[in-house]
C-alpha atoms as a PDB file:
ATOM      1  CA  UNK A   1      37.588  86.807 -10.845  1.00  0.00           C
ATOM      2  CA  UNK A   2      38.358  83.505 -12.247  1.00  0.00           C
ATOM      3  CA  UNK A   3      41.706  81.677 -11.566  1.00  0.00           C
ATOM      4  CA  UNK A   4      43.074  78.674 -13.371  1.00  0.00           C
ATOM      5  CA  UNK A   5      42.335  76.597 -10.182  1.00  0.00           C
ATOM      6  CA  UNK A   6      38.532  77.750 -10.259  1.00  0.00           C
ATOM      7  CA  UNK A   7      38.070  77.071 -13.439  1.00  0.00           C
ATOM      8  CA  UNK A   8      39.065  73.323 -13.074  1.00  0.00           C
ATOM      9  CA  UNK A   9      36.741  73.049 -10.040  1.00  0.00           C
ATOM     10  CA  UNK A  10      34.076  74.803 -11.592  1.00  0.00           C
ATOM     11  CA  UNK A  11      34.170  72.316 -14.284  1.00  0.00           C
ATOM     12  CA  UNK A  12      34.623  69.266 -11.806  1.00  0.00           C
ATOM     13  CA  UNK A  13      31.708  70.543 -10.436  1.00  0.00           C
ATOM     14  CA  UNK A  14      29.401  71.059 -12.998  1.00  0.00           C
ATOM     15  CA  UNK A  15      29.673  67.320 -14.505  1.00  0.00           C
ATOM     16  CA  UNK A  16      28.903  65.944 -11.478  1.00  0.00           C
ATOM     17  CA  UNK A  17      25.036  65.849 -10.588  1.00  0.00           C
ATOM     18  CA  UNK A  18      23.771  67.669  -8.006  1.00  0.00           C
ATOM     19  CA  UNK A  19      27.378  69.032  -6.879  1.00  0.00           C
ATOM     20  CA  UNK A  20      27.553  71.930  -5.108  1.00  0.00           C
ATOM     21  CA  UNK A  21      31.029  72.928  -5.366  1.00  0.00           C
ATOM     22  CA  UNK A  22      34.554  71.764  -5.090  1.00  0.00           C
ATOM     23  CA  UNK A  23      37.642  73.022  -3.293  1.00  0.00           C
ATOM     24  CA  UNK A  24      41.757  73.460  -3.390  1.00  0.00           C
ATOM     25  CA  UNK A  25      42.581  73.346  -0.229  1.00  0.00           C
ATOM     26  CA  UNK A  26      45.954  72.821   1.699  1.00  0.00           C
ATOM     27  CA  UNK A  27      46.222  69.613   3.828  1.00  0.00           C
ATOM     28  CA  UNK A  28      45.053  71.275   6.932  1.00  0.00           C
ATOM     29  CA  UNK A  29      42.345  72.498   5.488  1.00  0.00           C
ATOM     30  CA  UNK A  30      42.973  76.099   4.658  1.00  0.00           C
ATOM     31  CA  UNK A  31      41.457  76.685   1.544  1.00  0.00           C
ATOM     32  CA  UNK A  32      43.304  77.867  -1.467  1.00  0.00           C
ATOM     33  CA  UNK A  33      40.492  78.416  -4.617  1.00  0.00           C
ATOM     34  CA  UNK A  34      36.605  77.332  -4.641  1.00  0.00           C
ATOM     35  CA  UNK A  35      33.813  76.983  -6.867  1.00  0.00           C
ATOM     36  CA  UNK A  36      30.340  76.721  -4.684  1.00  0.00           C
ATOM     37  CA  UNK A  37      27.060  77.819  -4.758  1.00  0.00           C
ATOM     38  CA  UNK A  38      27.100  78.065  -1.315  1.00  0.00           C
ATOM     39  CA  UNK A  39      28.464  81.536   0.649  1.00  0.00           C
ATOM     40  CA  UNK A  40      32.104  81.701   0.426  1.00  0.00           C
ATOM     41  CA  UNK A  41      32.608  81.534   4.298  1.00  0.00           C
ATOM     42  CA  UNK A  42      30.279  78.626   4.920  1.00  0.00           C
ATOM     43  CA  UNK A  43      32.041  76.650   2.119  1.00  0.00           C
ATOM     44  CA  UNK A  44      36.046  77.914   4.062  1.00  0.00           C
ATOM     45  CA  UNK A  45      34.074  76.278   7.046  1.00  0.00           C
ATOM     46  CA  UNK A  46      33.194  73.039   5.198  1.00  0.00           C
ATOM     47  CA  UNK A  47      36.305  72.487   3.439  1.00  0.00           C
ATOM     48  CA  UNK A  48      38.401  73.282   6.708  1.00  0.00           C
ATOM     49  CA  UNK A  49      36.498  70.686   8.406  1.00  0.00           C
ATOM     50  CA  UNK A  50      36.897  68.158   5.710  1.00  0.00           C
ATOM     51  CA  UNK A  51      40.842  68.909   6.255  1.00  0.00           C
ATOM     52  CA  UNK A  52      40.659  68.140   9.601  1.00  0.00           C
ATOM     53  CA  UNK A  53      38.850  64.635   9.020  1.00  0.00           C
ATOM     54  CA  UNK A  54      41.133  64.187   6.352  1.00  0.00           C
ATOM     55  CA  UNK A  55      43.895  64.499   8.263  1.00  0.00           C
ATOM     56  CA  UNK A  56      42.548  62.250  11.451  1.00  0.00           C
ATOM     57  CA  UNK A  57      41.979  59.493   8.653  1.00  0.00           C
ATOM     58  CA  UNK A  58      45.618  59.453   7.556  1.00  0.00           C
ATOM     59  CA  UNK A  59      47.004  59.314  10.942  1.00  0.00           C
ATOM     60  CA  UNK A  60      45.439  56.514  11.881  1.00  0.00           C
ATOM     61  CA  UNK A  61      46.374  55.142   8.594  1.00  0.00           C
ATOM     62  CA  UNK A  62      50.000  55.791   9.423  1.00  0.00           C
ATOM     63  CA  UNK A  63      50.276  54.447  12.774  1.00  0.00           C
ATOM     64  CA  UNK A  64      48.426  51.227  11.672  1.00  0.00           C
ATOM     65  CA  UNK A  65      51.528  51.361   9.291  1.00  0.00           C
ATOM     66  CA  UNK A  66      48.821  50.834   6.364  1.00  0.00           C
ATOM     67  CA  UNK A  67      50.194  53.590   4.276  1.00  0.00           C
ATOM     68  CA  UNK A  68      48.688  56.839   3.198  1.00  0.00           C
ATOM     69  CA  UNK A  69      45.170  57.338   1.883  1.00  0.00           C
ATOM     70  CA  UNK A  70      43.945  58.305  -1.900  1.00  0.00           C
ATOM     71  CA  UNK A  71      40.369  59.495  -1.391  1.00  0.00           C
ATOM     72  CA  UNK A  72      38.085  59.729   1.427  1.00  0.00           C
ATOM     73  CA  UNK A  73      34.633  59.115   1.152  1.00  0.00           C
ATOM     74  CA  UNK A  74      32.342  60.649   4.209  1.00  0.00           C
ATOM     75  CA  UNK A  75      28.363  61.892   4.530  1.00  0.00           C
ATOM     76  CA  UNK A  76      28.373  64.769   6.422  1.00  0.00           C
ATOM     77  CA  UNK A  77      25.173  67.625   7.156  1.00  0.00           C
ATOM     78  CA  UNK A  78      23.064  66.073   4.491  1.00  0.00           C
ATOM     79  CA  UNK A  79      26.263  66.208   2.102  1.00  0.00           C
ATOM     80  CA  UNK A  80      28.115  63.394   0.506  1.00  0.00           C
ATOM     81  CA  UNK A  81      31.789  64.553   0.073  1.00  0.00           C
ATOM     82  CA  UNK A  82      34.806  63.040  -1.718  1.00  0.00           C
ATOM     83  CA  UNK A  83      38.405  64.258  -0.955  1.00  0.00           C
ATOM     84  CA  UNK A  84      41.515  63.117  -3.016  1.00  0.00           C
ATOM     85  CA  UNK A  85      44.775  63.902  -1.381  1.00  0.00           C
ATOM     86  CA  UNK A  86      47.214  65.656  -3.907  1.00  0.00           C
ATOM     87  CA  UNK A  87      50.865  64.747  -2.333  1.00  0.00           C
ATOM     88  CA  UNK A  88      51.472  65.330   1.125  1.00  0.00           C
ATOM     89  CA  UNK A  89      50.411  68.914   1.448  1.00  0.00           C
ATOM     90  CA  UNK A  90      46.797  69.828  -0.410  1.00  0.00           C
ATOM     91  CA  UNK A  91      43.491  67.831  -1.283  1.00  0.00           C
ATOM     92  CA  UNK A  92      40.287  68.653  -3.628  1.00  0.00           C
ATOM     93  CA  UNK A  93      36.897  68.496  -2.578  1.00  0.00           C
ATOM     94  CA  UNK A  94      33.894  67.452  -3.955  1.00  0.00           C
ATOM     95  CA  UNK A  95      30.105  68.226  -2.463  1.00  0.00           C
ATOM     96  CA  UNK A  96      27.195  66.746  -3.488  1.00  0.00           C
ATOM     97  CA  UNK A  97      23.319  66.104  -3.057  1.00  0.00           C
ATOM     98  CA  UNK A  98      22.673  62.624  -1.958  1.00  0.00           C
ATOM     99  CA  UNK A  99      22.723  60.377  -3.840  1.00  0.00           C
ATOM    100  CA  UNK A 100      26.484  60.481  -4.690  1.00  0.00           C
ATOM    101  CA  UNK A 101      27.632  57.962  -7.704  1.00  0.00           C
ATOM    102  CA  UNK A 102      30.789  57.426  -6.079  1.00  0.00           C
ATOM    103  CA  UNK A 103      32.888  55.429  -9.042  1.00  0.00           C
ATOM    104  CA  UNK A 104      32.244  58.506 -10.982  1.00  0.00           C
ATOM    105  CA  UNK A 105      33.123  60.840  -8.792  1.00  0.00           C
ATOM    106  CA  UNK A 106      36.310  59.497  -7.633  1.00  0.00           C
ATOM    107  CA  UNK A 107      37.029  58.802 -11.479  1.00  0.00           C
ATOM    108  CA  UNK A 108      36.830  62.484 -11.942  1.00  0.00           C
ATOM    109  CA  UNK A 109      38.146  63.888  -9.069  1.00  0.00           C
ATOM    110  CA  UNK A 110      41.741  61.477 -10.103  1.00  0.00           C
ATOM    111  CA  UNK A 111      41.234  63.367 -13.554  1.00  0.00           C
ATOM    112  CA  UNK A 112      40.667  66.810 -11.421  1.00  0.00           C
ATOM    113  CA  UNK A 113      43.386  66.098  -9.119  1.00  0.00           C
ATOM    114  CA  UNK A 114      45.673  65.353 -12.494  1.00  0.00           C
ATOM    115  CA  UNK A 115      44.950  68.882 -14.005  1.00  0.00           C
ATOM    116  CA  UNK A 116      45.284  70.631 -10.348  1.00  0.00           C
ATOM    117  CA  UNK A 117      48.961  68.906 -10.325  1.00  0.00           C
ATOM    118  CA  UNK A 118      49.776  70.217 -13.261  1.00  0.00           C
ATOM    119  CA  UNK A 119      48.490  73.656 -12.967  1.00  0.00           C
ATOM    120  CA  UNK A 120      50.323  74.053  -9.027  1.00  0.00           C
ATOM    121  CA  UNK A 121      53.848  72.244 -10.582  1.00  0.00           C
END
């Protein structure tokens, strides 16, 4: 079944060469909607992961009083991965096959994260 979320991710994920799926998920890394090629648990596993990262990342950007962060940008099991924080509570993922173009890719995850604002408010 497709959702409005999917769809968006689907597309996000399709423009990007050599993605393999991206991800709605809340800020601890619960996720909310997917599109992946990969088995739905193993790509929960992945994205709860990246929400734990996430999260270490803008602690320590806190308490070094440096603000909060936008994107992250991390290589992880043979993966490069993008995550843009949407407010305080959620992020979306992005998964790719090295190599990772990362201006475009964090161009259009802000365009992704844009249309997944819109869509949740």
């Amino acid at each position: 079944m497709s959702t409005p979320f999917r769809e968006i991710l689907r597309q996000a994920a399709t423009g990007v060469p050599g993605a393999i799926g991206g991800a709605l998920a809340a800020g601890d890394g619960e996720l909310i909607d997917a599109w992946t090629a990969w088995d739905s648990d193993d790509w929960a596993f992945l994205t709860a992961h990246v929400g734990i990262l996430v999260n270490h990342v803008r602690s320590a950007m806190h308490t070094f009083h440096f603000g909060d962060v936008q994107w992250v940008s991390m290589h992880y099991g043979g993966l490069d991965l993008v995550a843009e924080q949407l407010g305080d509570k959620y992020f979306v993922l992005l998964a790719c096959k090295p190599p990772l173009n990362l201006g475009t890719t964090t161009d259009l995850l802000r365009s992704v994260a844009h249309e997944l604002r819109e869509e949740m408010f």
